[in-house]
N, C-alpha and C. Protein backbone atom coordinates (compact mmCIF):
# COMPACT_ATOMS: atom_id res chain seq x y z
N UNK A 1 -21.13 -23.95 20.47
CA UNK A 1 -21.07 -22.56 20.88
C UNK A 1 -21.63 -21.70 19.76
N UNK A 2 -22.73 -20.79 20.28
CA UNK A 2 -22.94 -19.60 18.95
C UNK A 2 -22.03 -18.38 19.12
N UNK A 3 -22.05 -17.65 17.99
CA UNK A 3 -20.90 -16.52 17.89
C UNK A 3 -21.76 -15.37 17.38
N UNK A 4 -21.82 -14.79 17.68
CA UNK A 4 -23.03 -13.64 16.91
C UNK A 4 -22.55 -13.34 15.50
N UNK A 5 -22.81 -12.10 14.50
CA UNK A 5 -22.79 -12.47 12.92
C UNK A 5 -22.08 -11.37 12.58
N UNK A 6 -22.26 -10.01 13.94
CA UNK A 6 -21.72 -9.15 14.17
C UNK A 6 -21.04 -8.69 14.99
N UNK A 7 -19.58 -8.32 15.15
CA UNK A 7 -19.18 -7.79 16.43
C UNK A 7 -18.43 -6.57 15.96
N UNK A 8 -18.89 -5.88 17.55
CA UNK A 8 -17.92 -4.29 17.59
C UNK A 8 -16.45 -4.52 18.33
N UNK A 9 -15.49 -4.73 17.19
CA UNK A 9 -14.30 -4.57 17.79
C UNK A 9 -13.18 -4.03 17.64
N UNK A 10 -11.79 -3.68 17.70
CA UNK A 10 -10.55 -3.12 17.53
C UNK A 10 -10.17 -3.73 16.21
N UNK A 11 -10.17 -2.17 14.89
CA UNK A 11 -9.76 -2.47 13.85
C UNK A 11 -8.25 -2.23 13.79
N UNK A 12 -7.11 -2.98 13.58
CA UNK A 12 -6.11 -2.19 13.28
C UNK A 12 -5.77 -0.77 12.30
N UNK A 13 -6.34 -1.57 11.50
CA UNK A 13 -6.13 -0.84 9.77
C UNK A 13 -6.97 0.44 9.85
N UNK A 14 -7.96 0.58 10.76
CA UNK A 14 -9.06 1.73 11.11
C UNK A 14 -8.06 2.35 12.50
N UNK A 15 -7.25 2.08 13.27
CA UNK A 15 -7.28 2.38 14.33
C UNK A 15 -8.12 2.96 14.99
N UNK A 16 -9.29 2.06 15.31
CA UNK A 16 -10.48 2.37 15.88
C UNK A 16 -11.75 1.87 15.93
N UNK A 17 -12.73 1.32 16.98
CA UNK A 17 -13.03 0.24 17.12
C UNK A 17 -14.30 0.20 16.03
N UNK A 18 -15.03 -1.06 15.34
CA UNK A 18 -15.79 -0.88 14.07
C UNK A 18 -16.30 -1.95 14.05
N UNK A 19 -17.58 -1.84 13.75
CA UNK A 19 -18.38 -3.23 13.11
C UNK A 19 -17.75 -4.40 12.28
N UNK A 20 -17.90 -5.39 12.87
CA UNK A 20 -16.57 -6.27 11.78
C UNK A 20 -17.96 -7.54 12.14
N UNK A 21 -18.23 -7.91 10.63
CA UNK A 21 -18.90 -9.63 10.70
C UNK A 21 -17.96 -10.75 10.42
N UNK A 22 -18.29 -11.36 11.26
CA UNK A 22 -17.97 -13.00 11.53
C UNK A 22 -18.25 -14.11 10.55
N UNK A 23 -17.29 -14.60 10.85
CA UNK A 23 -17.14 -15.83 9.89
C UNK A 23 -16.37 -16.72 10.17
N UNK A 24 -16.32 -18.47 10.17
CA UNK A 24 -15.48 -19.04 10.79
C UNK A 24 -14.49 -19.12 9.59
N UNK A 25 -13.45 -19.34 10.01
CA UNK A 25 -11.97 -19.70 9.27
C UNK A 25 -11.93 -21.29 8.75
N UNK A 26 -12.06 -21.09 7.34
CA UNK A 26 -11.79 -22.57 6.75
C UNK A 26 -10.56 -22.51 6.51
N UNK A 27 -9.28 -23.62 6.37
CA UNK A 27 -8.37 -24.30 5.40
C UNK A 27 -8.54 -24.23 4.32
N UNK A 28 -7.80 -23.57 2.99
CA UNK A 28 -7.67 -23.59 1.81
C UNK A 28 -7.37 -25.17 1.35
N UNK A 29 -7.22 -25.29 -0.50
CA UNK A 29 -6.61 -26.71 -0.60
C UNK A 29 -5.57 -26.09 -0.56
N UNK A 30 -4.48 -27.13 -0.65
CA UNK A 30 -3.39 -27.38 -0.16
C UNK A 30 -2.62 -27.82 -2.05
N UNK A 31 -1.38 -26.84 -2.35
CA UNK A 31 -0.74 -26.63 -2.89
C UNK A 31 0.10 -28.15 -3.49
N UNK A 32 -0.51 -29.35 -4.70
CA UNK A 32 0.46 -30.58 -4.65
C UNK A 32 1.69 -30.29 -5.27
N UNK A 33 2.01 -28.96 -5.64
CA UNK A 33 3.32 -28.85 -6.12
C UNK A 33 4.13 -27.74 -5.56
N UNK A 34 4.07 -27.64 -4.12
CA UNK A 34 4.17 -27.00 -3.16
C UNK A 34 5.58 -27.65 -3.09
N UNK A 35 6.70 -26.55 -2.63
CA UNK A 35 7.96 -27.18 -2.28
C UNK A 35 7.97 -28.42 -1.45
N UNK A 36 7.14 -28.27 -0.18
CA UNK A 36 7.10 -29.19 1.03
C UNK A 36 6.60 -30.27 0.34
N UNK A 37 5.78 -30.06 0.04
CA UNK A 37 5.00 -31.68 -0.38
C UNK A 37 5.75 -32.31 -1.70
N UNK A 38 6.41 -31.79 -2.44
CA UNK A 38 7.22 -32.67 -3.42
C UNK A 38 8.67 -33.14 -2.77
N UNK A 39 9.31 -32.59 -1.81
CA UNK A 39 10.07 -32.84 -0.61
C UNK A 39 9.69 -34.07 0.00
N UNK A 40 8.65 -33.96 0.59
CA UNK A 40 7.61 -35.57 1.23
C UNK A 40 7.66 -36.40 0.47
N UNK A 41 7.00 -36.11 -1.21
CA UNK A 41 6.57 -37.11 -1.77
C UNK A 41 7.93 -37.93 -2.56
N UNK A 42 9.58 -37.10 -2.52
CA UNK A 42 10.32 -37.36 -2.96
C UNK A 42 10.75 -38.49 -1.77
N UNK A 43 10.70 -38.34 -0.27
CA UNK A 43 11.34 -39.01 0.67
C UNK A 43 10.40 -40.18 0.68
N UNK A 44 8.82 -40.03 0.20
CA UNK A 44 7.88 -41.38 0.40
C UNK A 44 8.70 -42.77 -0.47
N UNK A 45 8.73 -41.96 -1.72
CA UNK A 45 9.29 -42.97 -3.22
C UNK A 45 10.24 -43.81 -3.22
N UNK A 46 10.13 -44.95 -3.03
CA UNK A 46 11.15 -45.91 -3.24
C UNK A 46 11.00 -46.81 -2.26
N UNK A 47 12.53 -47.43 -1.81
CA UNK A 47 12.50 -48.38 -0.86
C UNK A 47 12.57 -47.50 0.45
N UNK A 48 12.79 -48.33 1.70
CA UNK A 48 13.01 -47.26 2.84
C UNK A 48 11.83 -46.93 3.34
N UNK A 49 9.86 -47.22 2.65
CA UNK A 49 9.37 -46.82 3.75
C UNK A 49 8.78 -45.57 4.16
N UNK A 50 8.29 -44.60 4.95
CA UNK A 50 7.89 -43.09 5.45
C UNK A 50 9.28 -43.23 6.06
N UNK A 51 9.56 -41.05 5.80
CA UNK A 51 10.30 -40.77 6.74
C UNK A 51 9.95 -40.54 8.11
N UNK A 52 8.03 -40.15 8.00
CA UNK A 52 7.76 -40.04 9.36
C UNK A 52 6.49 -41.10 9.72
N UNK A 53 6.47 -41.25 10.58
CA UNK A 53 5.30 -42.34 10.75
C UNK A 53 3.99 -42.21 10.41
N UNK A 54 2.96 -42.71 9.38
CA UNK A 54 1.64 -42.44 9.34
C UNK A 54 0.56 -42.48 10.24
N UNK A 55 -0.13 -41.24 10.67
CA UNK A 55 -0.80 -41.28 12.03
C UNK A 55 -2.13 -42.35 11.48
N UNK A 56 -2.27 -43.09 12.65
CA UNK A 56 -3.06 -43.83 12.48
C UNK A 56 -4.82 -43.82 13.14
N UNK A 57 -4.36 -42.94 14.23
CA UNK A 57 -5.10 -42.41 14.83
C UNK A 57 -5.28 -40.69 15.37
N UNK A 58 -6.50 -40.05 15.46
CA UNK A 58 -5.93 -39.01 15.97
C UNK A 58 -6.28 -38.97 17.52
N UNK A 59 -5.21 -38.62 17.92
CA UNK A 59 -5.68 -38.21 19.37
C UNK A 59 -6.59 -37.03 20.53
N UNK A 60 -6.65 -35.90 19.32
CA UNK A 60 -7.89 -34.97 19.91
C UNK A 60 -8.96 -35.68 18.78
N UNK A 61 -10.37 -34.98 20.26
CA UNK A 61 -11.17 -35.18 20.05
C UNK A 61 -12.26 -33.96 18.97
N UNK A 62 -11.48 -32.90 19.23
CA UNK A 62 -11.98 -31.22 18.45
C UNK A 62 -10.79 -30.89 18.09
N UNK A 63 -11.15 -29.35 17.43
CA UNK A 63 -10.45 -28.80 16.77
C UNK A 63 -10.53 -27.28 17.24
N UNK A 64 -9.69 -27.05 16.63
CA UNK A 64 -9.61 -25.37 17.61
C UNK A 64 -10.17 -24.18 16.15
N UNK A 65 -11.42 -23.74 16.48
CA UNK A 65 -11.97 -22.92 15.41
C UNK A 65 -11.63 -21.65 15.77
N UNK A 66 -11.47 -21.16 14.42
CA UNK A 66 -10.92 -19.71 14.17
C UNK A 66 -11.82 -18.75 14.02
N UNK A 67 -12.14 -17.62 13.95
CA UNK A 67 -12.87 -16.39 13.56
C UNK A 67 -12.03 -15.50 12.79
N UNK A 68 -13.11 -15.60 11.87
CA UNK A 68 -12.65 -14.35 10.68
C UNK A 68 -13.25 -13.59 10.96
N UNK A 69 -11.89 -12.10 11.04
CA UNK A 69 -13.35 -10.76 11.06
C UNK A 69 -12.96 -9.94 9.94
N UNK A 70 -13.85 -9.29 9.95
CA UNK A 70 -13.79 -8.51 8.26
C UNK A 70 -14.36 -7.19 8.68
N UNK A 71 -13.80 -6.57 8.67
CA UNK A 71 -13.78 -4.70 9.14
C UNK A 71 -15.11 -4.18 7.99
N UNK A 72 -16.10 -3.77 8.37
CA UNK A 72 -17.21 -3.32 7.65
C UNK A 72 -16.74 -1.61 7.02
N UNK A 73 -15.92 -1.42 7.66
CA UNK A 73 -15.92 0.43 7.06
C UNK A 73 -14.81 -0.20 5.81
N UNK A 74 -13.22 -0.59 6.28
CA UNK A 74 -12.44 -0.77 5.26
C UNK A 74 -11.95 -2.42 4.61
N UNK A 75 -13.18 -2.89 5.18
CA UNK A 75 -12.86 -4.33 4.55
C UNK A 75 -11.81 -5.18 4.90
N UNK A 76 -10.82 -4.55 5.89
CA UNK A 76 -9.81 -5.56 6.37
C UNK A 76 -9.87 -6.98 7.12
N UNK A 77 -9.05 -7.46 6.97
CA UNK A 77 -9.59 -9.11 7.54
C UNK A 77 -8.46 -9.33 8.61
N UNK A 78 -9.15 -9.76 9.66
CA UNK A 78 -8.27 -10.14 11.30
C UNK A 78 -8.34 -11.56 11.56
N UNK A 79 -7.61 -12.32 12.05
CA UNK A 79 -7.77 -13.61 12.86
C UNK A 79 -8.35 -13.83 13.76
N UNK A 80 -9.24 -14.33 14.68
CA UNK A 80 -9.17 -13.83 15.95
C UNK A 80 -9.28 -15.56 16.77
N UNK A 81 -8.02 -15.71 17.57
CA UNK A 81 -7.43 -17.20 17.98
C UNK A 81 -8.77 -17.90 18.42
N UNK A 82 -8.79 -18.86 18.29
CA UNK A 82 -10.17 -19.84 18.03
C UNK A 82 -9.81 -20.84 19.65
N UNK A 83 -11.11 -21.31 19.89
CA UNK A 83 -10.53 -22.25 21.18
C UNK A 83 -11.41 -23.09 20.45
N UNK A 84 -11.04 -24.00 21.42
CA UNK A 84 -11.57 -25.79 21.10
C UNK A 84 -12.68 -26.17 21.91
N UNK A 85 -13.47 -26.49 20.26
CA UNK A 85 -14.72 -26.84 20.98
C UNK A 85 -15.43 -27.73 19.94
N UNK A 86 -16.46 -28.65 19.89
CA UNK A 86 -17.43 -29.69 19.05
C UNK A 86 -17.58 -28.68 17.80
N UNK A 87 -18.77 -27.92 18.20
CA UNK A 87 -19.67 -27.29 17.21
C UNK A 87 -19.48 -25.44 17.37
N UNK A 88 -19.58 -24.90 16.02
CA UNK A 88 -20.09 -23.69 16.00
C UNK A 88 -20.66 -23.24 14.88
N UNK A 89 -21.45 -22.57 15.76
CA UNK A 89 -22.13 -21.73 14.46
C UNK A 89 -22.20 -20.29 14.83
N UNK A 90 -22.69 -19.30 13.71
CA UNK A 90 -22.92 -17.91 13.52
C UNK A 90 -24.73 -17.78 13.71
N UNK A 91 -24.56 -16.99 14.98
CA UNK A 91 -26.10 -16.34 15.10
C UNK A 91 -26.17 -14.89 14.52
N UNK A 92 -27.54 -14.49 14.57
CA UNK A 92 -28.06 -13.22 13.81
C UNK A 92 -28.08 -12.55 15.70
């Protein structure tokens, strides 16, 4: 699917609708001394095994991509819910 590079849409932070460019939404890294994950890595350690089962497979085939929008007058940044699909990219 293409997404154009620009869209006119509903700023909150503007209350009012504004040029906002596109961008897809990546995942940051991920925090190893993050409460959760030293939690995990405390329950991995020892005897006993996973507490939860290691996926071995995944069962979707895609992923559900996100859109970043970024308000061109005040720079604010929106989510905008992503559907599931192979490929995307940003057109001009």
């Amino acid at each position: 699917m293409r997404a154009p590079k620009e869209i006119r849409t509903y700023c909150p932070h503007c209350k009012k609708h504004t040029v906002h460019s596109v961008s897809i939404y990546k995942k940051g890294k991920e925090r190893s001394m993050a409460q959760g994950a030293r939690h995990h890595a405390e329950d991995k350690k020892g005897y006993g095994g996973q507490k939860f089962p290691e996926l071995k497979r995944s069962a979707k085939t895609t992923k559900k991509q996100t859109l970043k929008l970024k308000c061109k007058e005040c720079e604010h940044e929106i989510m905008r819910y992503g559907i599931r699909l192979k490929k995307m990219e940003i057109t001009q």
